[in-house]
Protein backbone atom coordinates (compact mmCIF):
# COMPACT_ATOMS: atom_id res chain seq x y z
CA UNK A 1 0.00 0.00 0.00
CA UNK A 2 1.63 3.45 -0.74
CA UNK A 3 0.48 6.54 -1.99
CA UNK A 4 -2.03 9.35 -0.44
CA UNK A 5 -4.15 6.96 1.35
CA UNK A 6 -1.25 4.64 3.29
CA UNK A 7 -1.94 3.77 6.48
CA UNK A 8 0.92 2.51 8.29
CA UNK A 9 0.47 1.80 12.16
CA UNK A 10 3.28 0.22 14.52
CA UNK A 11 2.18 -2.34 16.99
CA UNK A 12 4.21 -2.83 20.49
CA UNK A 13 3.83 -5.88 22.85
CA UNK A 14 5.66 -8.10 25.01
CA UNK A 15 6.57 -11.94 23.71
CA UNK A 16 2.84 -13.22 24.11
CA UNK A 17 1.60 -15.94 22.08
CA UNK A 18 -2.02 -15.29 21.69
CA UNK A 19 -0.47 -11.47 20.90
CA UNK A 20 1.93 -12.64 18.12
CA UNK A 21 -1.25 -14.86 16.23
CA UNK A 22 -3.33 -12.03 16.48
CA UNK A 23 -0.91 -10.04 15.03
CA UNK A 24 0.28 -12.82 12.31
CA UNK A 25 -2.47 -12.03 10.07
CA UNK A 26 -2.17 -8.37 10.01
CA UNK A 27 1.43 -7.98 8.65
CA UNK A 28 4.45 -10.08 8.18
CA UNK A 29 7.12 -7.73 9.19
CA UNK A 30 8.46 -7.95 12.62
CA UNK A 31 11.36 -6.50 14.79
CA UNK A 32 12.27 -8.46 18.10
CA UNK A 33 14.24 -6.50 20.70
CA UNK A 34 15.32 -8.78 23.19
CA UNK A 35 15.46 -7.22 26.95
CA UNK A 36 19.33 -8.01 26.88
CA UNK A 37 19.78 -5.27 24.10
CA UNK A 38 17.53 -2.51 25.70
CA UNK A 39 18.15 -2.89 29.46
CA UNK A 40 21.00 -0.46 29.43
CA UNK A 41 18.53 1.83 27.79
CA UNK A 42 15.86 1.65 30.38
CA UNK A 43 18.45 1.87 33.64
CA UNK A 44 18.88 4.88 32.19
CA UNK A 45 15.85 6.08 31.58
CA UNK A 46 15.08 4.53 35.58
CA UNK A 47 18.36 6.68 36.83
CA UNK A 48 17.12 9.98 34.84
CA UNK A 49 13.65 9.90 36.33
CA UNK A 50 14.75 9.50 40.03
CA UNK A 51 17.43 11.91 40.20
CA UNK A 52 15.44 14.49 37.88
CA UNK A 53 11.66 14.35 38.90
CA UNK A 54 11.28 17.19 41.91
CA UNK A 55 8.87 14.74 43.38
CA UNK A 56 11.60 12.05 43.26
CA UNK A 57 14.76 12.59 43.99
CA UNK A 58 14.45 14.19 47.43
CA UNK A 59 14.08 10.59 48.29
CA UNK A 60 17.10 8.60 50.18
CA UNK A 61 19.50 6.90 47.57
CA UNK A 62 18.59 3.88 49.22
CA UNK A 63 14.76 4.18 47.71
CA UNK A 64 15.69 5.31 44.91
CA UNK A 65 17.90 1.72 44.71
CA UNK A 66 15.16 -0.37 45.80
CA UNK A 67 12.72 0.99 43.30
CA UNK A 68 15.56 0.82 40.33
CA UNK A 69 16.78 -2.79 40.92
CA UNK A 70 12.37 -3.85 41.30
CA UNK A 71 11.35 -2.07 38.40
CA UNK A 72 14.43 -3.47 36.13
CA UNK A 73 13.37 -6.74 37.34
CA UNK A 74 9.81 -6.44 36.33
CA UNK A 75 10.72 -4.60 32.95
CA UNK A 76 11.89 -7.89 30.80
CA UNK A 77 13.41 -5.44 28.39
CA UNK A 78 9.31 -3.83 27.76
């Protein structure tokens, strides 16, 4: 499809089966990040927010730790 009327939309979701054959019919193109090749990239993202948010980084570095090592367990690289 190209031209005036192209529609192009960009679909985001973690590794889910039932996610992947819904999206199977839809288009064939894919791109797979693995968490190993973005975790650096949210850390980051984690460190910026605490030490930059006003609400956030008058909190004790220890917090600040705790809630940086939970949420880069929960992320999975999402």
């Amino acid at each position: 499809m190209s031209g005036k009327n192209a529609c192009k939309i960009l679909a985001t979701s973690r590794k889910e089966r039932d996610i992947e054959d819904a999206l199977d019919s839809m288009s064939p193109e894919r791109v797979w990040i693995q968490s190993r090749q973005v975790d650096d990239d949210i850390q980051l993202y984690i460190l910026d927010r605490l030490n930059d948010d006003p609400r956030l980084k008058r909190w004790p570095a220890s917090v600040k730790d705790e809630i940086s090592k939970r949420l880069m367990e929960g992320a999975h690289g999402m």
